[in-house]
N, C-alpha and C. Protein backbone atom coordinates (compact mmCIF):
# COMPACT_ATOMS: atom_id res chain seq x y z
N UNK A 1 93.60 121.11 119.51
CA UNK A 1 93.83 119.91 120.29
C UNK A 1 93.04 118.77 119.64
N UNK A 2 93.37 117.40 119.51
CA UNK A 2 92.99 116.50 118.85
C UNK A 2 92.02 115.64 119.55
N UNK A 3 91.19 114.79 119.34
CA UNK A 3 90.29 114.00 120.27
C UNK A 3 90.72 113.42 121.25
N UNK A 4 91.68 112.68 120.22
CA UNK A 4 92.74 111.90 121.58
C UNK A 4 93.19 112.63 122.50
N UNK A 5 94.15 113.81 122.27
CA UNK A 5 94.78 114.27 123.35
C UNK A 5 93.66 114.73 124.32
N UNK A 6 92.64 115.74 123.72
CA UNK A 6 91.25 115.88 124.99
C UNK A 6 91.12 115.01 125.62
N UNK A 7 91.03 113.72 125.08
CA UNK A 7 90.41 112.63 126.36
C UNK A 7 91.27 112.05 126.63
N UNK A 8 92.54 112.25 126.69
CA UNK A 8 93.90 111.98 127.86
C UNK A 8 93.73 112.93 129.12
N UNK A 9 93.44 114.08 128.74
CA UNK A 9 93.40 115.09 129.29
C UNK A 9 92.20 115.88 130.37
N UNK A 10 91.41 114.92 130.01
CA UNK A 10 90.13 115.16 130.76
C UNK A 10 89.80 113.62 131.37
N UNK A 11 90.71 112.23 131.70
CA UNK A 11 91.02 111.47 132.19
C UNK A 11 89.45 110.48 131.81
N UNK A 12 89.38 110.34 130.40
CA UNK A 12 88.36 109.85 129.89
C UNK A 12 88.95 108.08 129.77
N UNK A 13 88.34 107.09 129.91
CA UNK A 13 88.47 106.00 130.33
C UNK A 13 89.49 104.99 128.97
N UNK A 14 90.03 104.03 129.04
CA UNK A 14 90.59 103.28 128.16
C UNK A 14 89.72 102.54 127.60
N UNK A 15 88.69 102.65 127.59
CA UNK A 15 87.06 102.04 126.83
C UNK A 15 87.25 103.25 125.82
N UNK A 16 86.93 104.46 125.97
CA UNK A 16 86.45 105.81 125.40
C UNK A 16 88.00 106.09 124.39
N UNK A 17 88.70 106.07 124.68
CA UNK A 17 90.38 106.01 124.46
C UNK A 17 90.41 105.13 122.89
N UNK A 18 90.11 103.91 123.54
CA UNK A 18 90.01 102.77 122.49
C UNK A 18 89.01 103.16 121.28
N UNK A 19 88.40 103.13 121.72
CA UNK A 19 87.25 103.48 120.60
C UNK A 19 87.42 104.64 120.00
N UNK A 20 88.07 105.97 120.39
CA UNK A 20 88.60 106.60 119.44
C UNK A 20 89.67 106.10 118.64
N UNK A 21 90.58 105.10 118.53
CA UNK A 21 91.78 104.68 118.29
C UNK A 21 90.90 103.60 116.89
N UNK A 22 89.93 102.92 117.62
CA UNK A 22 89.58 102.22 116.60
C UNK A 22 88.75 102.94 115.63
N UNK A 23 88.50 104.24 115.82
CA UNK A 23 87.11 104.71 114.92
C UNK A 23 88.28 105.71 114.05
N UNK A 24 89.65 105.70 114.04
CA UNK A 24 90.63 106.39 113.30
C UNK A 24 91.58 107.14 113.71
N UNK A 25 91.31 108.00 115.10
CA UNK A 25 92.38 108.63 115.80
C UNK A 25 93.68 108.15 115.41
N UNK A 26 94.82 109.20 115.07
CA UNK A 26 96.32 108.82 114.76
C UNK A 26 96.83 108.84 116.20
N UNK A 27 97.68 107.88 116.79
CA UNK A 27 97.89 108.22 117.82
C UNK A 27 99.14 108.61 117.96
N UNK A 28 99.61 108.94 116.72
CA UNK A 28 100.94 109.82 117.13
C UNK A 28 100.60 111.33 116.55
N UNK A 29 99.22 111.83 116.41
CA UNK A 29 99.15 113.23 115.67
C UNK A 29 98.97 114.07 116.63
N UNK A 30 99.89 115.44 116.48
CA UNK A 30 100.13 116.20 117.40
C UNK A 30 99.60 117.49 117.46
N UNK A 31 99.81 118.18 118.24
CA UNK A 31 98.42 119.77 118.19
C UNK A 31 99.37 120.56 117.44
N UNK A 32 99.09 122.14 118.13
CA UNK A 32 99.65 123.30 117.37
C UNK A 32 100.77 123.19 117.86
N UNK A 33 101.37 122.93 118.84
CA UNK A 33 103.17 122.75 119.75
C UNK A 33 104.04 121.63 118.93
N UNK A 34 103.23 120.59 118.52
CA UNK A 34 104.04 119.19 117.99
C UNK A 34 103.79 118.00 118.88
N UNK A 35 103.04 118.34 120.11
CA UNK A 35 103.44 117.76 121.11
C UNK A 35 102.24 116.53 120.59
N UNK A 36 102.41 115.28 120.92
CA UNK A 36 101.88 114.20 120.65
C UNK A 36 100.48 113.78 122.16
N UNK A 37 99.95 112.68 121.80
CA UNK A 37 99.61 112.30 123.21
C UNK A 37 100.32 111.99 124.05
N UNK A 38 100.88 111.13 123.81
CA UNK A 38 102.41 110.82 124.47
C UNK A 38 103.15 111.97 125.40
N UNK A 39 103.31 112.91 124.81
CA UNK A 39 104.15 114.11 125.23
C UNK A 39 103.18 114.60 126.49
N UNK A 40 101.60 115.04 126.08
CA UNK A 40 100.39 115.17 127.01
C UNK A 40 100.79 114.49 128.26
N UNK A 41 100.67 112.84 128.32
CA UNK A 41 100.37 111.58 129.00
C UNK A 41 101.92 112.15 129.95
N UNK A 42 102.97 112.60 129.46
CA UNK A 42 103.99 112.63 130.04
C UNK A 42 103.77 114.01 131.44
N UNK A 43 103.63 115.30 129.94
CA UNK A 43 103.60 116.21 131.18
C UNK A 43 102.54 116.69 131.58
N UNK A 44 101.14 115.67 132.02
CA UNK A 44 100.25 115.45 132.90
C UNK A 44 100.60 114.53 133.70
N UNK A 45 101.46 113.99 133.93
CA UNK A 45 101.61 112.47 134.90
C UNK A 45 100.72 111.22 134.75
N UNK A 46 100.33 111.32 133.68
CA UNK A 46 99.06 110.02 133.25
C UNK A 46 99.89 108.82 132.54
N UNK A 47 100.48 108.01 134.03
CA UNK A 47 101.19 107.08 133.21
C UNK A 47 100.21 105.60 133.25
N UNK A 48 99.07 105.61 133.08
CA UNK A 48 98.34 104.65 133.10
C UNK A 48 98.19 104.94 131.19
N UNK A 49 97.54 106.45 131.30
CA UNK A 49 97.21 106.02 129.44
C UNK A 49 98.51 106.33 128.49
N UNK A 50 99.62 106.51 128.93
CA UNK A 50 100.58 106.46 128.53
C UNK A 50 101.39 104.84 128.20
N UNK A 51 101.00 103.99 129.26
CA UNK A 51 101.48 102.54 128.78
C UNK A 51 100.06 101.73 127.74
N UNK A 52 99.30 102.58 128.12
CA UNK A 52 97.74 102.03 127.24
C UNK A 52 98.03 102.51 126.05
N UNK A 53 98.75 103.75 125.32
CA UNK A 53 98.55 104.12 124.26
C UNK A 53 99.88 103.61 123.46
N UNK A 54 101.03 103.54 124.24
CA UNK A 54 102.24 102.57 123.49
C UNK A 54 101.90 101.03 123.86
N UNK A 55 101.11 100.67 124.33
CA UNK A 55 100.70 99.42 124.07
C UNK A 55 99.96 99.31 122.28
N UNK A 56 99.10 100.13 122.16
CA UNK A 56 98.33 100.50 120.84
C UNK A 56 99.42 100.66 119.95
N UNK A 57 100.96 100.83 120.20
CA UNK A 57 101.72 101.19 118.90
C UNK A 57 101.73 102.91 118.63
N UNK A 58 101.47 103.64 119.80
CA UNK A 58 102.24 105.19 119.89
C UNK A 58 104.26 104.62 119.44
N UNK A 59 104.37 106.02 118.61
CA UNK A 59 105.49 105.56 118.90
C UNK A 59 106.60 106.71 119.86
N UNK A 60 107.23 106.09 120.67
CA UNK A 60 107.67 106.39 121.73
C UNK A 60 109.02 107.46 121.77
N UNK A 61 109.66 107.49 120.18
CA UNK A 61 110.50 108.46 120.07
C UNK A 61 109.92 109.53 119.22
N UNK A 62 108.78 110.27 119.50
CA UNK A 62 108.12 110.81 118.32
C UNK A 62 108.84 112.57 119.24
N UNK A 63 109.03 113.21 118.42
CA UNK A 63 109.11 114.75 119.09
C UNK A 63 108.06 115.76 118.56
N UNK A 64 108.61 116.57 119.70
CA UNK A 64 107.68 117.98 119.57
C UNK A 64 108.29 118.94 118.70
N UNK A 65 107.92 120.41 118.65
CA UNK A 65 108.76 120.93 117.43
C UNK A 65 109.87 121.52 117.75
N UNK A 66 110.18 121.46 118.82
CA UNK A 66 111.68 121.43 119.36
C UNK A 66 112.28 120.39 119.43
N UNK A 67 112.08 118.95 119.18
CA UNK A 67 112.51 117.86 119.05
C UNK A 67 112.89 117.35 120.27
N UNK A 68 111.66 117.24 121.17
CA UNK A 68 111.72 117.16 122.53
C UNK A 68 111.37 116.21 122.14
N UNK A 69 111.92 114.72 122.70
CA UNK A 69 110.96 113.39 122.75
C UNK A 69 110.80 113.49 124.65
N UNK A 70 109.36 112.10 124.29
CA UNK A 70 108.92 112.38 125.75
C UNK A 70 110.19 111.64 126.51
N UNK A 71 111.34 111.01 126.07
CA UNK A 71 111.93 110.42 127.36
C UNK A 71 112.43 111.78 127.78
N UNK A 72 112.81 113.06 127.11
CA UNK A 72 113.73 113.99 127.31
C UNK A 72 112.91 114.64 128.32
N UNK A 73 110.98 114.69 127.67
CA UNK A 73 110.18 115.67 128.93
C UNK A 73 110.11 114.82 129.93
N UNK A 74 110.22 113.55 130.45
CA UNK A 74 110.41 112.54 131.39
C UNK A 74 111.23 113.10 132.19
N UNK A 75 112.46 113.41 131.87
CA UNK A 75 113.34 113.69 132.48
C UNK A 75 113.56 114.52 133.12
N UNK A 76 113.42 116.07 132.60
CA UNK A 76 112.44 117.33 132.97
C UNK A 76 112.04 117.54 134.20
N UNK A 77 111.17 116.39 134.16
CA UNK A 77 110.39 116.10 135.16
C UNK A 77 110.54 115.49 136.46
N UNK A 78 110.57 115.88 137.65
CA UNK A 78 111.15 115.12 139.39
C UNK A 78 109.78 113.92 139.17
N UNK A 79 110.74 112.53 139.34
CA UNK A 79 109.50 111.59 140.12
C UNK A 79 108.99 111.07 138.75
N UNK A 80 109.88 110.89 137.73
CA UNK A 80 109.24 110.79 136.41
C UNK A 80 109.84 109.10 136.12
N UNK A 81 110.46 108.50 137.01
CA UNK A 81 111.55 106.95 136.93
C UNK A 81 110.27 105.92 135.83
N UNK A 82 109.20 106.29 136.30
CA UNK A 82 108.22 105.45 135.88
C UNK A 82 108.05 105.31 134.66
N UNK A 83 107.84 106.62 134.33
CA UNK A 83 107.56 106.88 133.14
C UNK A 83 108.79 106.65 131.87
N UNK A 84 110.21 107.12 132.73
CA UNK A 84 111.18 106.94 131.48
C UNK A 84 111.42 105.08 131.52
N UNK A 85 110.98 104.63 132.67
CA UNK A 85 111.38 103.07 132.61
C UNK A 85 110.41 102.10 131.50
N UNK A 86 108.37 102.95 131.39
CA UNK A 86 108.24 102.11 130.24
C UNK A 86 107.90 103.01 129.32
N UNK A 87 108.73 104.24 128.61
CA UNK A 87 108.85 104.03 127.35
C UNK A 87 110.53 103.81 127.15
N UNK A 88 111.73 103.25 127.85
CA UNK A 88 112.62 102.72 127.16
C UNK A 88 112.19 101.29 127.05
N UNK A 89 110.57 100.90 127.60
CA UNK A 89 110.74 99.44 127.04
C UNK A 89 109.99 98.81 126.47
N UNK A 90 109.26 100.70 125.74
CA UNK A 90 108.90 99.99 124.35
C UNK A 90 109.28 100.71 123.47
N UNK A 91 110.79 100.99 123.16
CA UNK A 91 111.87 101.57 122.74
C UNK A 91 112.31 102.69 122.44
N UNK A 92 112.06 103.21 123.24
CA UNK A 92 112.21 104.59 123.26
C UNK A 92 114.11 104.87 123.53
N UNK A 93 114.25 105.67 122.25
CA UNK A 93 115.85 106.05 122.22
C UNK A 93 116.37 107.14 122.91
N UNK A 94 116.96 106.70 124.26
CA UNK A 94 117.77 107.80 124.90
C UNK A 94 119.04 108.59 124.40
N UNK A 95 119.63 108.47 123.13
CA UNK A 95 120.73 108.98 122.18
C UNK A 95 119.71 110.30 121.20
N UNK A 96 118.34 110.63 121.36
CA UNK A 96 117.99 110.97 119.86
C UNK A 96 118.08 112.79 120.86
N UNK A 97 118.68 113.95 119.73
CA UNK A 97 119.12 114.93 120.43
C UNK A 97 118.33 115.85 120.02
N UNK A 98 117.81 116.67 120.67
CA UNK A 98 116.76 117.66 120.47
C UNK A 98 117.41 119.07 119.19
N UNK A 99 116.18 119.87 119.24
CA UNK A 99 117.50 121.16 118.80
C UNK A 99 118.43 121.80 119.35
N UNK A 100 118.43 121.41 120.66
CA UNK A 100 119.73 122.33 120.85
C UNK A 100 121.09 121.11 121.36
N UNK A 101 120.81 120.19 120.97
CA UNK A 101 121.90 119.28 121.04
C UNK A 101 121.38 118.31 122.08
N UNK A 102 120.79 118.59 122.94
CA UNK A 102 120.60 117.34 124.23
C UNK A 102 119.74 116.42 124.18
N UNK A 103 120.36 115.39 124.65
CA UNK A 103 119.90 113.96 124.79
C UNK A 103 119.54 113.44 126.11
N UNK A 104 118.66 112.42 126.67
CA UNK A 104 118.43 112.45 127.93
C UNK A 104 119.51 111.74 128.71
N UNK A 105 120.27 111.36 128.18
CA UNK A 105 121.76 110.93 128.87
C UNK A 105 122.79 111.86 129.30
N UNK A 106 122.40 113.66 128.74
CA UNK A 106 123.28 114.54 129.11
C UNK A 106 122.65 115.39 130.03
């Protein structure tokens, strides 16, 4: 697990967040699954450091190693409107299709 994702995950502050980001953290580098912070931020319900970290320039169609992007684990997910509403608007592509063909439009 990467610094970043720990301190998504242990609900460590957007001060503490930042300062890993500025001291080098990738914020699209992902653990042993693929799964990004992003992906974390999604399926923990942490949509506070989830608009904090695509504010920083996460990028929002990144997948896991099933080629899960987070709008697809958004979706997944009951009660998730929030979350798929801001990463399609900081562009997150609802067309991009996982491995087994699905897209979050199907």
């Amino acid at each position: 697990m990467t610094p970043l994702i720990h301190s998504i995950l242990k609900d460590f502050s957007s001060a503490m967040i930042s300062t890993l980001i500025e001291g080098g953290a990738e914020l699209d580098q992902r653990d042993r699954n693929g799964m990004s912070s992003l992906h974390h931020c999604v399926s923990e319900g942490k949509l506070e450091s989830l608009s904090f970290l695509l504010e920083k320039g996460a990028d929002p169609n990144i997948r896991d190693l099933d080629g899960v992007t987070c709008i697809n684990l958004a979706k997944s997910s009951h009660g998730m409107y929030e979350f798929v509403e801001l990463l399609l608007k900081y562009g997150a592509d609802p067309t991009i299709k996982d491995k087994h063909g699905k897209t979050y439009l199907m």
